[in-house]
N, C-alpha and C. Protein backbone atom coordinates (compact mmCIF):
# COMPACT_ATOMS: atom_id res chain seq x y z
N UNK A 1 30.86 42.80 62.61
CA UNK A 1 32.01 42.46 61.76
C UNK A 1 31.64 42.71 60.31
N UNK A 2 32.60 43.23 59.45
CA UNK A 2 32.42 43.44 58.37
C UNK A 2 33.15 42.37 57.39
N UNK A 3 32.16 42.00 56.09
CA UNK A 3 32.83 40.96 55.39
C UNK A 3 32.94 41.60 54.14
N UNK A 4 34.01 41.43 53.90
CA UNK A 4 34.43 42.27 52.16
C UNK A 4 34.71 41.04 51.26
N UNK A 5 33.32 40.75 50.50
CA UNK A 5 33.23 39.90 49.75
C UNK A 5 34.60 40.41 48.35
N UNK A 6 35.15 39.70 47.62
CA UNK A 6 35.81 39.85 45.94
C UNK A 6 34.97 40.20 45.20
N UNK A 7 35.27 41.86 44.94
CA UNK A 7 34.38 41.58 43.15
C UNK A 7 35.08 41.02 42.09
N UNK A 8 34.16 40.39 41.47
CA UNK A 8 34.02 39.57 40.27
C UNK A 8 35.26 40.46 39.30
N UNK A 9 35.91 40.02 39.21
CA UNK A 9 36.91 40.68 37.58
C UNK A 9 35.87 40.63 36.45
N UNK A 10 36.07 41.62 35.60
CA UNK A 10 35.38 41.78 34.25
C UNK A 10 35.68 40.44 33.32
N UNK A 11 37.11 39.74 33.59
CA UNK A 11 37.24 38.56 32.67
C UNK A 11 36.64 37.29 32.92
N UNK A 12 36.04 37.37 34.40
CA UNK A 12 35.88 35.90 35.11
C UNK A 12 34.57 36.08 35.04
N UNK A 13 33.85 37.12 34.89
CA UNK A 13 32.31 37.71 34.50
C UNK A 13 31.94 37.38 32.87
N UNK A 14 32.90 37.62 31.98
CA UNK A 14 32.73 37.42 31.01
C UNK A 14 32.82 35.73 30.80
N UNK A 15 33.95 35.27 31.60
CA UNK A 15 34.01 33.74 31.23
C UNK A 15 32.70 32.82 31.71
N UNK A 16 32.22 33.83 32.75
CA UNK A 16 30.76 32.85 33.44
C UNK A 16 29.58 32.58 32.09
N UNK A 17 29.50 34.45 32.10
CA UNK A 17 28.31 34.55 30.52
C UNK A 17 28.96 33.42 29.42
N UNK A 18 29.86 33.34 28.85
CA UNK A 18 30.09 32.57 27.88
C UNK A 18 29.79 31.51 28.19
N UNK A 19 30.39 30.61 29.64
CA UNK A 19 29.76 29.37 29.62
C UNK A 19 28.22 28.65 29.88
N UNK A 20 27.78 29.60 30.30
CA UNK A 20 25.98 29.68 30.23
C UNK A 20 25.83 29.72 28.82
N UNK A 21 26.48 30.68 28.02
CA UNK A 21 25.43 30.86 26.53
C UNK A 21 25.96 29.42 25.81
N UNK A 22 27.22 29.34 26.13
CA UNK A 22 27.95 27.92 25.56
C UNK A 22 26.87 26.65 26.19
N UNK A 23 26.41 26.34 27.20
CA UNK A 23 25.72 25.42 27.62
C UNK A 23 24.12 25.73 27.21
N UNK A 24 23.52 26.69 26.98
CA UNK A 24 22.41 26.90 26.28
C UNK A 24 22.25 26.65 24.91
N UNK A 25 23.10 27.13 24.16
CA UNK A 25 23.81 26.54 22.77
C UNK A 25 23.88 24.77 22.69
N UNK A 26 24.73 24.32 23.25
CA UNK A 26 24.50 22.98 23.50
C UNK A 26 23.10 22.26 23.27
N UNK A 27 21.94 22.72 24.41
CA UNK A 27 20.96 22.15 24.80
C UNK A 27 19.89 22.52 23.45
N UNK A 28 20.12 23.61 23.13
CA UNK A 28 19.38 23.96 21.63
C UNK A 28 19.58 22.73 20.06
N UNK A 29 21.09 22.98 20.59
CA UNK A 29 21.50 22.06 19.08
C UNK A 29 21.43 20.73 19.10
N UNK A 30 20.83 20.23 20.53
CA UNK A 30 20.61 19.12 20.68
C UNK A 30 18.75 18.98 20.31
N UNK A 31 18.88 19.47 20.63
CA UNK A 31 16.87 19.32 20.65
C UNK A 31 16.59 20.00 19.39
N UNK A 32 17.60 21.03 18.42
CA UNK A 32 16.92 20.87 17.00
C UNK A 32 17.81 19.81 16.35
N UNK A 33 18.61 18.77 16.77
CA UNK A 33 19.07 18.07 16.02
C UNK A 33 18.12 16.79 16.18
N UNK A 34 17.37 16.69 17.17
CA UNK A 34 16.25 15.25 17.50
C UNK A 34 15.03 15.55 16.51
N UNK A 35 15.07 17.50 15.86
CA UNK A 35 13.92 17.38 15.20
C UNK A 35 14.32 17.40 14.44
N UNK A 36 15.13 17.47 13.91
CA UNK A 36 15.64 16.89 12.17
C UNK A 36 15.46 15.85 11.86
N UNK A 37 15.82 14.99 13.29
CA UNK A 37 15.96 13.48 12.50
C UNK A 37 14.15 12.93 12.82
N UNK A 38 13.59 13.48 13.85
CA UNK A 38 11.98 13.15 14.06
C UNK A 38 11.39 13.67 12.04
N UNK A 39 11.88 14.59 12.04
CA UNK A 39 11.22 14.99 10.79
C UNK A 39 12.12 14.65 9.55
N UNK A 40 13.26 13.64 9.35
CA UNK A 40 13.46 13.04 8.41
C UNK A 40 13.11 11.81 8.71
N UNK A 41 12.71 10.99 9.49
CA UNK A 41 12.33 9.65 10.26
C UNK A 41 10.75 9.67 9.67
N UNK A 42 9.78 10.84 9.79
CA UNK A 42 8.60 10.93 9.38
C UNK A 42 8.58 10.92 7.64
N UNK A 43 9.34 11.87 7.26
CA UNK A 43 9.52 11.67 5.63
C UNK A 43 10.11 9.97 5.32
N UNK A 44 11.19 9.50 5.48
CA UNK A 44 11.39 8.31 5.18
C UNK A 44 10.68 7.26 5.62
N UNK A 45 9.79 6.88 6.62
CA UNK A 45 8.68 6.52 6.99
C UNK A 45 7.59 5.86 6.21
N UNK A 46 7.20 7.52 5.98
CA UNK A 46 6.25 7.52 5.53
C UNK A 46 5.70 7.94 3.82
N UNK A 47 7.30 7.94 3.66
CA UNK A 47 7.40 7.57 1.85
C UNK A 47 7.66 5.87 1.62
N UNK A 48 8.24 5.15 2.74
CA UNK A 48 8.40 3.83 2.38
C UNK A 48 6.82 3.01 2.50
N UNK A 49 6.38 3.70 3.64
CA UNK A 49 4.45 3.60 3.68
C UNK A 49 3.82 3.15 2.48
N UNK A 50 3.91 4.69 1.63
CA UNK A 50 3.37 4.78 0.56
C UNK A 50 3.90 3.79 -0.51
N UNK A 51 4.83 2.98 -0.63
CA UNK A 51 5.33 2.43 -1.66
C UNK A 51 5.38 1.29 -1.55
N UNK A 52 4.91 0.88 0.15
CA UNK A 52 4.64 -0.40 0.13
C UNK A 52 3.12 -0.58 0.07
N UNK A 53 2.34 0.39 -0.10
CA UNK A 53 0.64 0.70 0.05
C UNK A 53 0.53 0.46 -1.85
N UNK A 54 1.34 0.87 -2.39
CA UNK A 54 1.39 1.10 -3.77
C UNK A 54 1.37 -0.56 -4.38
N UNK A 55 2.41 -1.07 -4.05
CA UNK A 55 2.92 -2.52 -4.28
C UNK A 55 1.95 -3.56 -3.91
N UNK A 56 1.15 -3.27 -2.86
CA UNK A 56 -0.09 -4.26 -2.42
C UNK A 56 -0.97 -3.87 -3.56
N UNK A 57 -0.88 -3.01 -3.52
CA UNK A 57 -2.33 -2.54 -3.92
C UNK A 57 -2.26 -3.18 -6.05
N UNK A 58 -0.90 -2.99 -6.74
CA UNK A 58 -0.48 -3.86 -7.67
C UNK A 58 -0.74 -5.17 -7.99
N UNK A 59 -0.16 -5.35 -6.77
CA UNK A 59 -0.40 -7.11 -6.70
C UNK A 59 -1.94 -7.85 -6.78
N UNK A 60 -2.62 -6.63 -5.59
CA UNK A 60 -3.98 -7.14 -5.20
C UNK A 60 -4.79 -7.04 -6.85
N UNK A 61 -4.58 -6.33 -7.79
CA UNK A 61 -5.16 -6.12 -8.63
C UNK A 61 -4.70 -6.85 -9.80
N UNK A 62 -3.23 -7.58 -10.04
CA UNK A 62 -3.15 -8.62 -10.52
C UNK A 62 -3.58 -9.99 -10.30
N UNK A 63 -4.19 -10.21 -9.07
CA UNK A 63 -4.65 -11.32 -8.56
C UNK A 63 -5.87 -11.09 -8.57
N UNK A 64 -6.25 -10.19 -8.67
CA UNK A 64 -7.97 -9.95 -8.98
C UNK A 64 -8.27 -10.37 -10.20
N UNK A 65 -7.75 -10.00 -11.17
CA UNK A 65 -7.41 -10.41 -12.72
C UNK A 65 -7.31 -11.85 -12.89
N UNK A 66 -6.45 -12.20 -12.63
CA UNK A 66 -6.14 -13.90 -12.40
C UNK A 66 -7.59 -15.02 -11.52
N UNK A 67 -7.96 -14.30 -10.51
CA UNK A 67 -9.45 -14.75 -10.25
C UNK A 67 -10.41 -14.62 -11.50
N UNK A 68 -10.13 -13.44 -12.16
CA UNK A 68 -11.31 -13.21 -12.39
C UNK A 68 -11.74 -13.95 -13.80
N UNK A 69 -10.63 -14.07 -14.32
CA UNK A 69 -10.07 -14.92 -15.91
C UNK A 69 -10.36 -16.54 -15.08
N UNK A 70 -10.02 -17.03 -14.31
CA UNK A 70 -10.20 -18.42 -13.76
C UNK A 70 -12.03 -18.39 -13.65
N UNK A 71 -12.51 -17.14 -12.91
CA UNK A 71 -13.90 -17.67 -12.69
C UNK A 71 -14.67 -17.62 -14.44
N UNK A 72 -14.26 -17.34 -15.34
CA UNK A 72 -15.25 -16.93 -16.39
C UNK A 72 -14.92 -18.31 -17.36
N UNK A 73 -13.71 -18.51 -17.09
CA UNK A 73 -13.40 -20.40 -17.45
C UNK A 73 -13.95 -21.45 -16.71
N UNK A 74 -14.80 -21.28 -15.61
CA UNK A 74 -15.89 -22.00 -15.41
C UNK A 74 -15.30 -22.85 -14.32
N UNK A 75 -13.53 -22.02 -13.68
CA UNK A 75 -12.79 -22.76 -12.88
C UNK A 75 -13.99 -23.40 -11.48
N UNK A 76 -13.15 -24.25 -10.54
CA UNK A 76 -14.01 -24.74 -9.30
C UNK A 76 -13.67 -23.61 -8.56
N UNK A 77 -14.11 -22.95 -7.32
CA UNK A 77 -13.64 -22.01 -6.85
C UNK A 77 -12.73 -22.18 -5.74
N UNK A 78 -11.84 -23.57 -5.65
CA UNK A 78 -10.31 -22.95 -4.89
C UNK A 78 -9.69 -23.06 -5.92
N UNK A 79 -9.78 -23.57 -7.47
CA UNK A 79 -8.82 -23.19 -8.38
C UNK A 79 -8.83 -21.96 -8.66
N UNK A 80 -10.07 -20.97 -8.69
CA UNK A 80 -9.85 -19.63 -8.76
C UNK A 80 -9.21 -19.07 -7.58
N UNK A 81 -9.49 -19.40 -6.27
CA UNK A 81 -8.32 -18.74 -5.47
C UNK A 81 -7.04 -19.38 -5.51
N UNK A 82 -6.52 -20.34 -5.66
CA UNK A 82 -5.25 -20.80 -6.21
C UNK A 82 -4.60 -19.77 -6.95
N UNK A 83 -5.60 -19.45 -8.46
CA UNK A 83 -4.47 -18.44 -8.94
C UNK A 83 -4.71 -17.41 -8.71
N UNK A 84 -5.78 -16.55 -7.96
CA UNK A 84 -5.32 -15.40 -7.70
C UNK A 84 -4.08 -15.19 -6.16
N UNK A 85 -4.10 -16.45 -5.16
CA UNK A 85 -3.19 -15.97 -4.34
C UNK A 85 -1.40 -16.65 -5.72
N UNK A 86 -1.71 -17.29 -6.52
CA UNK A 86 -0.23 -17.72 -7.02
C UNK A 86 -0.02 -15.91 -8.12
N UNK A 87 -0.33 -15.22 -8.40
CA UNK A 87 -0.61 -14.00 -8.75
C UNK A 87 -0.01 -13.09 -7.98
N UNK A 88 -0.93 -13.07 -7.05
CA UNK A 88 -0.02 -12.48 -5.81
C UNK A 88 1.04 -12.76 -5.37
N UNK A 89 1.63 -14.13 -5.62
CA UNK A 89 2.87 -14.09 -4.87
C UNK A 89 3.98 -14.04 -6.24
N UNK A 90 3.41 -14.09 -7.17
CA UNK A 90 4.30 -13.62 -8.34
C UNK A 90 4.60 -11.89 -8.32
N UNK A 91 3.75 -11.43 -8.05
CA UNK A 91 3.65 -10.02 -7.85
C UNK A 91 4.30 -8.81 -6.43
N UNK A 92 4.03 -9.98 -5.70
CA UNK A 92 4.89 -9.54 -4.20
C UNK A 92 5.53 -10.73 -3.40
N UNK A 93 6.45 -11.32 -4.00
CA UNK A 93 7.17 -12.45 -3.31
C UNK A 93 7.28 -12.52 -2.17
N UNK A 94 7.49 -13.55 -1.40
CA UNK A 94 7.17 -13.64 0.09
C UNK A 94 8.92 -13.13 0.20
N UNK A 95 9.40 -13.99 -0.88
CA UNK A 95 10.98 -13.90 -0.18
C UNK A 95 11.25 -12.47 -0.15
N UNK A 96 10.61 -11.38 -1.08
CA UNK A 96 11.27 -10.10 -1.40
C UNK A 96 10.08 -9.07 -0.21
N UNK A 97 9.13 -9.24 0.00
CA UNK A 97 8.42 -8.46 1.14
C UNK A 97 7.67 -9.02 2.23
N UNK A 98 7.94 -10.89 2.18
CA UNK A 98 7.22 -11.21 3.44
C UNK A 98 5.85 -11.89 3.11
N UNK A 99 5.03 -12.38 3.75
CA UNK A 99 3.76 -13.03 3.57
C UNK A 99 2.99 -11.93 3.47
N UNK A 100 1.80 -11.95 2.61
CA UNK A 100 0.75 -10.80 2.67
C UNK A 100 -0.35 -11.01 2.27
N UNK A 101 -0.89 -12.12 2.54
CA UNK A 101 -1.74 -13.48 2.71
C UNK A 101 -2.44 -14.21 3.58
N UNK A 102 -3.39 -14.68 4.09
CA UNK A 102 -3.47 -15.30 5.37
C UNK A 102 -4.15 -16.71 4.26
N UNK A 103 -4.20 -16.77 3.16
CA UNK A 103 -4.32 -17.83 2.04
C UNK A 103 -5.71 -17.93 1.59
N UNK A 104 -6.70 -18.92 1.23
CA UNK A 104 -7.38 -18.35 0.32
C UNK A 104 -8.56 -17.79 0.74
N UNK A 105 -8.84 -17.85 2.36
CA UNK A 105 -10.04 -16.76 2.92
C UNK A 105 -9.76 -15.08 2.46
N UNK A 106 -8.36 -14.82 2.04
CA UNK A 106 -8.59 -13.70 1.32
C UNK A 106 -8.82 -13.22 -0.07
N UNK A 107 -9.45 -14.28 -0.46
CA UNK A 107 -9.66 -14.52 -2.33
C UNK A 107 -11.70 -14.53 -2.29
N UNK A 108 -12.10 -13.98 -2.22
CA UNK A 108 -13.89 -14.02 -2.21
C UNK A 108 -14.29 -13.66 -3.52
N UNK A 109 -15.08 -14.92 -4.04
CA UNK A 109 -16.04 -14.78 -5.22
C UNK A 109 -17.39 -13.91 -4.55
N UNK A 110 -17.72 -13.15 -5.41
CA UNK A 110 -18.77 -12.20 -4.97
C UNK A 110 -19.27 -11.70 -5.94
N UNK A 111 -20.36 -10.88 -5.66
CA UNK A 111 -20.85 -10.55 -6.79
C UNK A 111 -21.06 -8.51 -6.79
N UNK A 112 -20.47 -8.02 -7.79
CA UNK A 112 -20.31 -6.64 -7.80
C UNK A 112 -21.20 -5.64 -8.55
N UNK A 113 -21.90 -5.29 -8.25
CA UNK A 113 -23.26 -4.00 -9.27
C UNK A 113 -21.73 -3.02 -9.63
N UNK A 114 -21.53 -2.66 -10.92
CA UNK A 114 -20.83 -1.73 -11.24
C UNK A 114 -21.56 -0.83 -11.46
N UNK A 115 -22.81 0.07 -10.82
CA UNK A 115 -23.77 1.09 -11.08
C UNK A 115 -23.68 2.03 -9.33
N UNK A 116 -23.83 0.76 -8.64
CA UNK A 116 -23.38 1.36 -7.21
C UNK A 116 -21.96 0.95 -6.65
N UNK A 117 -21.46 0.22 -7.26
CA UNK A 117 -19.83 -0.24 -6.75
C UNK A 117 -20.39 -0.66 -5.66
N UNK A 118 -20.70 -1.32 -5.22
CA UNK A 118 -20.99 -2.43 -4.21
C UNK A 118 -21.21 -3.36 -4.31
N UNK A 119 -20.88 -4.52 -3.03
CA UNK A 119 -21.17 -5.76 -2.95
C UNK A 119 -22.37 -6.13 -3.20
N UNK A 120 -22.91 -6.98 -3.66
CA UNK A 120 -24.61 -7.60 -3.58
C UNK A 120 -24.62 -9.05 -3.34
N UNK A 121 -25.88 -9.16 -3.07
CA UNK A 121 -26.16 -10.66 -2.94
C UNK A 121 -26.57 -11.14 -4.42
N UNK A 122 -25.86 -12.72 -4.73
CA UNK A 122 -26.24 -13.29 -5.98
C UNK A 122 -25.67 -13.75 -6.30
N UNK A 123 -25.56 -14.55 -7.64
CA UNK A 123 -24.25 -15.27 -8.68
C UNK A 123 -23.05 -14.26 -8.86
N UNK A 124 -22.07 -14.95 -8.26
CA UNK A 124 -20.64 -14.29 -8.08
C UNK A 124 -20.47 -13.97 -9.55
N UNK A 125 -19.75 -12.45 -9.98
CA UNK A 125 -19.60 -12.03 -11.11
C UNK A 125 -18.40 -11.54 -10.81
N UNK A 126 -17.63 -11.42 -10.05
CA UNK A 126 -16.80 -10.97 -9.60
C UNK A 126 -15.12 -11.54 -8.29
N UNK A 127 -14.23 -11.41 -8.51
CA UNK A 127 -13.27 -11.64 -7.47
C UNK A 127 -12.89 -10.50 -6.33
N UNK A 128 -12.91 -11.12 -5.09
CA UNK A 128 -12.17 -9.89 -4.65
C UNK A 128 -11.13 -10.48 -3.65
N UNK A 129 -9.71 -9.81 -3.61
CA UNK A 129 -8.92 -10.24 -3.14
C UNK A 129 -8.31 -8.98 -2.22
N UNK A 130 -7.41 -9.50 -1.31
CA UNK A 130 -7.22 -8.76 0.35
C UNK A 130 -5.92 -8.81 0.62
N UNK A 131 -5.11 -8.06 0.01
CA UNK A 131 -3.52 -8.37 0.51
C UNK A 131 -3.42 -7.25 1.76
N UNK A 132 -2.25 -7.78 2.52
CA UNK A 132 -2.50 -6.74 3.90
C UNK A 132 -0.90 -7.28 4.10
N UNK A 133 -0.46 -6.35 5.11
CA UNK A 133 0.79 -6.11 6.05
C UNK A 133 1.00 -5.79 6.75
N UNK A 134 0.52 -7.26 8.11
CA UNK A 134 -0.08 -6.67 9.19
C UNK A 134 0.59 -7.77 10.59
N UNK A 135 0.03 -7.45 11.70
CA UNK A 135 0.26 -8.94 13.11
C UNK A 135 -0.51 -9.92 12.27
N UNK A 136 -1.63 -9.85 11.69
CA UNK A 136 -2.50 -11.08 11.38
C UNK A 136 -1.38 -11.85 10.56
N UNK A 137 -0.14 -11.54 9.76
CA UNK A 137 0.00 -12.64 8.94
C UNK A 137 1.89 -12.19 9.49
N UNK A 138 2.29 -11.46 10.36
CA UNK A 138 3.39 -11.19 11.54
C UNK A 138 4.52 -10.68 10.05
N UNK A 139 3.79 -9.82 9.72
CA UNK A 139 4.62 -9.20 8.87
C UNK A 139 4.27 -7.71 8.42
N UNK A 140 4.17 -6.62 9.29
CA UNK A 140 3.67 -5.13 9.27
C UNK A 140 5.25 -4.68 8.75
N UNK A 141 4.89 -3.80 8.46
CA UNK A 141 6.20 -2.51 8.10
C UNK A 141 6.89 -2.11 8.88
N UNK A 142 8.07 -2.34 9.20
CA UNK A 142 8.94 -1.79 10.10
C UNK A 142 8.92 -0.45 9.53
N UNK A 143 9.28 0.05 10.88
CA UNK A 143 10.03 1.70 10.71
C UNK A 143 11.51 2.00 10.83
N UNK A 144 12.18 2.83 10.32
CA UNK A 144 13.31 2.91 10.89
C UNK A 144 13.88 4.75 12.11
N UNK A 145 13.70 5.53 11.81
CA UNK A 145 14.22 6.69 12.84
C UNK A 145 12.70 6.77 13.34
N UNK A 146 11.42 6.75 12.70
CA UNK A 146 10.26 6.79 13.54
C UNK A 146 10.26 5.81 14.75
N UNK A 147 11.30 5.06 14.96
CA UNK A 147 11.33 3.84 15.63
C UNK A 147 11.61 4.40 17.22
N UNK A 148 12.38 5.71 17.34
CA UNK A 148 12.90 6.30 18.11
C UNK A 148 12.19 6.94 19.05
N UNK A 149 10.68 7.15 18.10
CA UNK A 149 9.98 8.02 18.68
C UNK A 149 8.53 7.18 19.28
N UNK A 150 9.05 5.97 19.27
CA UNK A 150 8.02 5.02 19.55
C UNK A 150 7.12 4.20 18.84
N UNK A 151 7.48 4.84 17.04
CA UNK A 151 6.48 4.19 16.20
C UNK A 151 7.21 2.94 15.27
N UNK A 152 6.72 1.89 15.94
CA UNK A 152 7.82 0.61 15.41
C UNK A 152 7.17 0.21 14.09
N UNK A 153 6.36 -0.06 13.96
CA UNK A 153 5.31 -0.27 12.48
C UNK A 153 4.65 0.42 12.25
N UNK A 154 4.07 -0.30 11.31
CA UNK A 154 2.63 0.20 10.42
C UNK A 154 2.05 -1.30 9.48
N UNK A 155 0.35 -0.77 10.05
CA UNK A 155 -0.09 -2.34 9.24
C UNK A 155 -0.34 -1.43 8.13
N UNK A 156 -0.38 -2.77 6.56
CA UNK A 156 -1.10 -1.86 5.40
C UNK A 156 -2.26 -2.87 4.62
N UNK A 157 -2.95 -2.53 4.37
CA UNK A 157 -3.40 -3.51 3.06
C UNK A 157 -3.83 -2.69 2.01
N UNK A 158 -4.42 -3.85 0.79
CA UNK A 158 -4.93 -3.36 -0.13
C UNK A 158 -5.79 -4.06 -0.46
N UNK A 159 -7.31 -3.94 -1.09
CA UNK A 159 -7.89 -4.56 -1.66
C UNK A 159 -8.49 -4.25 -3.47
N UNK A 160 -8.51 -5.21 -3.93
CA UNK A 160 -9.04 -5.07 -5.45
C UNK A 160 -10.62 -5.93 -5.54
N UNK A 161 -11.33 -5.88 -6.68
CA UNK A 161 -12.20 -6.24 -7.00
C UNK A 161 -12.15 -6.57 -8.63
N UNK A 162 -12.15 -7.29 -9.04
CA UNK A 162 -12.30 -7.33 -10.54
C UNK A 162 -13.06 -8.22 -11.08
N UNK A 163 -14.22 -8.08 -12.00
CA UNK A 163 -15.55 -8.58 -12.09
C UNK A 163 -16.23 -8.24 -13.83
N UNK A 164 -16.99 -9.13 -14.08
CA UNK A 164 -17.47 -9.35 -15.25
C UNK A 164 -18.76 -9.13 -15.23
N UNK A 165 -19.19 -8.31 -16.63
CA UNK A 165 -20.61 -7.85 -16.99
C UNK A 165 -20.80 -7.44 -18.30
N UNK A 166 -22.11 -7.86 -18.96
CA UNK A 166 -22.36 -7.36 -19.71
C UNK A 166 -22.14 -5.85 -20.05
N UNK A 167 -21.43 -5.44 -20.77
CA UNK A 167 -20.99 -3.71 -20.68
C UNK A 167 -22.78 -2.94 -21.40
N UNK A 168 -23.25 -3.70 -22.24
CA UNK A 168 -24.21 -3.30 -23.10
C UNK A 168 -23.83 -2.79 -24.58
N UNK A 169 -24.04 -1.73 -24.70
CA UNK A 169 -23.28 -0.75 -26.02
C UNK A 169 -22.35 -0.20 -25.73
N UNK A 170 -21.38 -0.61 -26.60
CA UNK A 170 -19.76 -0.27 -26.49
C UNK A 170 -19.49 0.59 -28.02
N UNK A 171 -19.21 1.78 -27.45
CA UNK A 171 -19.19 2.45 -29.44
C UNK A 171 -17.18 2.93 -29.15
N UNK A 172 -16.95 3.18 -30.43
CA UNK A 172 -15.81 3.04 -30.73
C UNK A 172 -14.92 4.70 -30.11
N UNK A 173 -15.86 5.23 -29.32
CA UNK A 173 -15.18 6.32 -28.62
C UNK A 173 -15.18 6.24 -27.22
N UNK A 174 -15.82 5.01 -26.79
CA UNK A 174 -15.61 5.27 -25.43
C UNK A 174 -14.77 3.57 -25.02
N UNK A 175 -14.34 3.16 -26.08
CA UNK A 175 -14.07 2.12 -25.62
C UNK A 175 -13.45 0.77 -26.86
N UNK A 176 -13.31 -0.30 -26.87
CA UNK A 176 -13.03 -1.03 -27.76
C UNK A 176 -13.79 -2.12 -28.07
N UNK A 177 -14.61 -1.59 -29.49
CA UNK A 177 -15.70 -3.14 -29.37
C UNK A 177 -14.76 -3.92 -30.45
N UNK A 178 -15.59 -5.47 -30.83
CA UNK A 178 -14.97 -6.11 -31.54
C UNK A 178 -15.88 -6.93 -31.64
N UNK A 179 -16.35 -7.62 -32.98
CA UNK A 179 -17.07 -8.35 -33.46
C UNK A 179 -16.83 -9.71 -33.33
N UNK A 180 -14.99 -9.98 -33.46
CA UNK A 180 -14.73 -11.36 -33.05
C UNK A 180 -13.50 -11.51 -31.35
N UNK A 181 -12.68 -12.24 -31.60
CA UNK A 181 -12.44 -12.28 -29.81
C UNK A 181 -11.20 -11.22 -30.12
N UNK A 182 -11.63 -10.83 -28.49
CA UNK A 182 -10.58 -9.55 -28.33
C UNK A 182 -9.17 -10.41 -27.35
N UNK A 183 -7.92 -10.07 -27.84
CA UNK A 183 -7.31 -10.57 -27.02
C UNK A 183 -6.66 -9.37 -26.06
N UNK A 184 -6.04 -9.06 -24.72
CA UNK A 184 -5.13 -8.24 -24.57
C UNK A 184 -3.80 -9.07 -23.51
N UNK A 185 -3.10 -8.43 -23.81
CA UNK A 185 -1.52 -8.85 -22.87
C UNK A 185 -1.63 -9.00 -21.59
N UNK A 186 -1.42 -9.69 -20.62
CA UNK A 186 -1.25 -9.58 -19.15
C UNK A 186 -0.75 -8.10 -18.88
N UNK A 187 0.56 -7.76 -19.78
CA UNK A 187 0.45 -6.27 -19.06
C UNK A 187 -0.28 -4.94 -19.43
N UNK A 188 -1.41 -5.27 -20.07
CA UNK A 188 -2.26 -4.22 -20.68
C UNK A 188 -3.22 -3.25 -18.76
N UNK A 189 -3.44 -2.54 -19.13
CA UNK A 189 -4.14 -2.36 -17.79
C UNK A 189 -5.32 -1.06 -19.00
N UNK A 190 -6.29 -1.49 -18.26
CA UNK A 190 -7.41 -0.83 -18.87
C UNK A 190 -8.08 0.25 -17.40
N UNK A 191 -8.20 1.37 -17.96
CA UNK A 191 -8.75 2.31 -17.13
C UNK A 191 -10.27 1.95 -17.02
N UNK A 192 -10.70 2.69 -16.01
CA UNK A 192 -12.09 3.04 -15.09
C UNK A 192 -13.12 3.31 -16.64
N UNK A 193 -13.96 2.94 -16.13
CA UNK A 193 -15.48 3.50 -17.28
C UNK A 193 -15.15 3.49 -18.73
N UNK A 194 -14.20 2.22 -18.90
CA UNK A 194 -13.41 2.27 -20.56
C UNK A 194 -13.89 0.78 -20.99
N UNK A 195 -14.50 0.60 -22.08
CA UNK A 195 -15.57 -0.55 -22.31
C UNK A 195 -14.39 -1.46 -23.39
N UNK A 196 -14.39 -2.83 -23.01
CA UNK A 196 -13.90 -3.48 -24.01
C UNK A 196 -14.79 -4.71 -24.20
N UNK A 197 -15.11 -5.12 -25.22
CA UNK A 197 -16.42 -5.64 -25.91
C UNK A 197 -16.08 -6.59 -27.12
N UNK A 198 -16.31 -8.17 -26.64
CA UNK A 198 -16.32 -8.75 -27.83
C UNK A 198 -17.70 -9.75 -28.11
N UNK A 199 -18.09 -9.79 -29.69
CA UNK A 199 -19.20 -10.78 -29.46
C UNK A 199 -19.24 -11.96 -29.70
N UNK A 200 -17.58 -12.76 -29.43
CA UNK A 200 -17.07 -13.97 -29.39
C UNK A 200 -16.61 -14.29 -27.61
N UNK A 201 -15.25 -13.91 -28.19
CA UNK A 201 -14.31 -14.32 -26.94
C UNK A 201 -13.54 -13.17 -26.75
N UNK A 202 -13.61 -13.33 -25.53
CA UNK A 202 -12.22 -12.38 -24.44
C UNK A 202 -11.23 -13.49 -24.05
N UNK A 203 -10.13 -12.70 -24.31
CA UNK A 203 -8.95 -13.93 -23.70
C UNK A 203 -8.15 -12.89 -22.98
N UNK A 204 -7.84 -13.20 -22.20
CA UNK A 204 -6.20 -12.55 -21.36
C UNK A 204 -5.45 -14.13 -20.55
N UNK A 205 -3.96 -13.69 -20.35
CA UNK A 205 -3.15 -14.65 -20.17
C UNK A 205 -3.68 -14.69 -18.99
């Protein structure tokens, strides 16, 4: 027996191809539209990362300051961690980013060689303080479209050190000497390897 299959019409051939390329089309613009948003999810991410890495790291170094002015006033040392965590929370409010604290085990009098930048053993000359944003204190960084892709947080911290020493010779180009007390502003910020020198008193707020 013979079976005489229908050929295909040229229009119902053409309508097949179209709906294949139409359903391939589909499946494309779907899967580059998941990488747009994977790769704007990574940019917004991981610019909010950075700006909350920025903000610790502010804070941690205003509260280093605030230790470090308490220890040279001859404070007891939980009044020096007192104000460096009340520093910190002037600087990164709990109400405006959350706890970033576990309280004053992250405030350490220590003592700092500014020749090797390291810790040493000895009479504390120095503060160092530990802000973080993390499970330890149940407050990490949310994500938002990275969230999609499985990445719900991010822990951050920051740490500072800020510490007192004899500078030695301080000449008037590398730095600021002064014969009687030097005062500067809470918001003064003094750069790296820049000598300020008095042969009275230092005051900061």
């Amino acid at each position: 027996m013979k079976i005489n299959r229908p050929e295909a019409k040229p229009d119902q051939a053409l309508s097949g191809f179209v709906s294949q390329e139409r359903g391939a089309l589909t499946a494309f613009a779907l899967f580059g539209l998941a990488t747009c948003c994977m790769a704007a999810g990574l940019a917004v991410d991981v610019t909010n990362l950075y700006r909350q890495k920025e903000n610790l790291t502010l804070a941690a170094d205003a509260a280093a300051q605030a230790g470090i002015v308490a220890l040279l006033q001859k404070k007891a040392t939980l009044e020096i961690q007192a104000a460096a965590i009340a520093a910190a929370e002037k600087n990164a409010p709990e109400i405006l980013v959350g706890k970033v604290t576990s309280g004053v085990s992250d405030v350490q009098l220590v003592r700092f060689d500014p020749k090797t930048r390291t810790l040493v053993s000895g009479a504390p000359n120095a503060v160092q303080v530990t802000l973080h944003r993390d499970n330890s204190v149940r407050n990490p960084v949310g994500t938002g479209l990275l969230r999609f892709a499985g990445f719900e947080i991010f822990e951050v911290s920051a740490e500072s050190v800020a510490y007192f020493a004899q500078p030695g010779d301080c000449t008037s180009s590398d730095g600021l000497p002064a014969k009687g007390e030097v005062t500067l502003p809470a918001d003064n910020r003094v750069g790296a390897d820049y000598c300020v020198q008095s042969q009275t008193d230092f005051w900061m707020p």
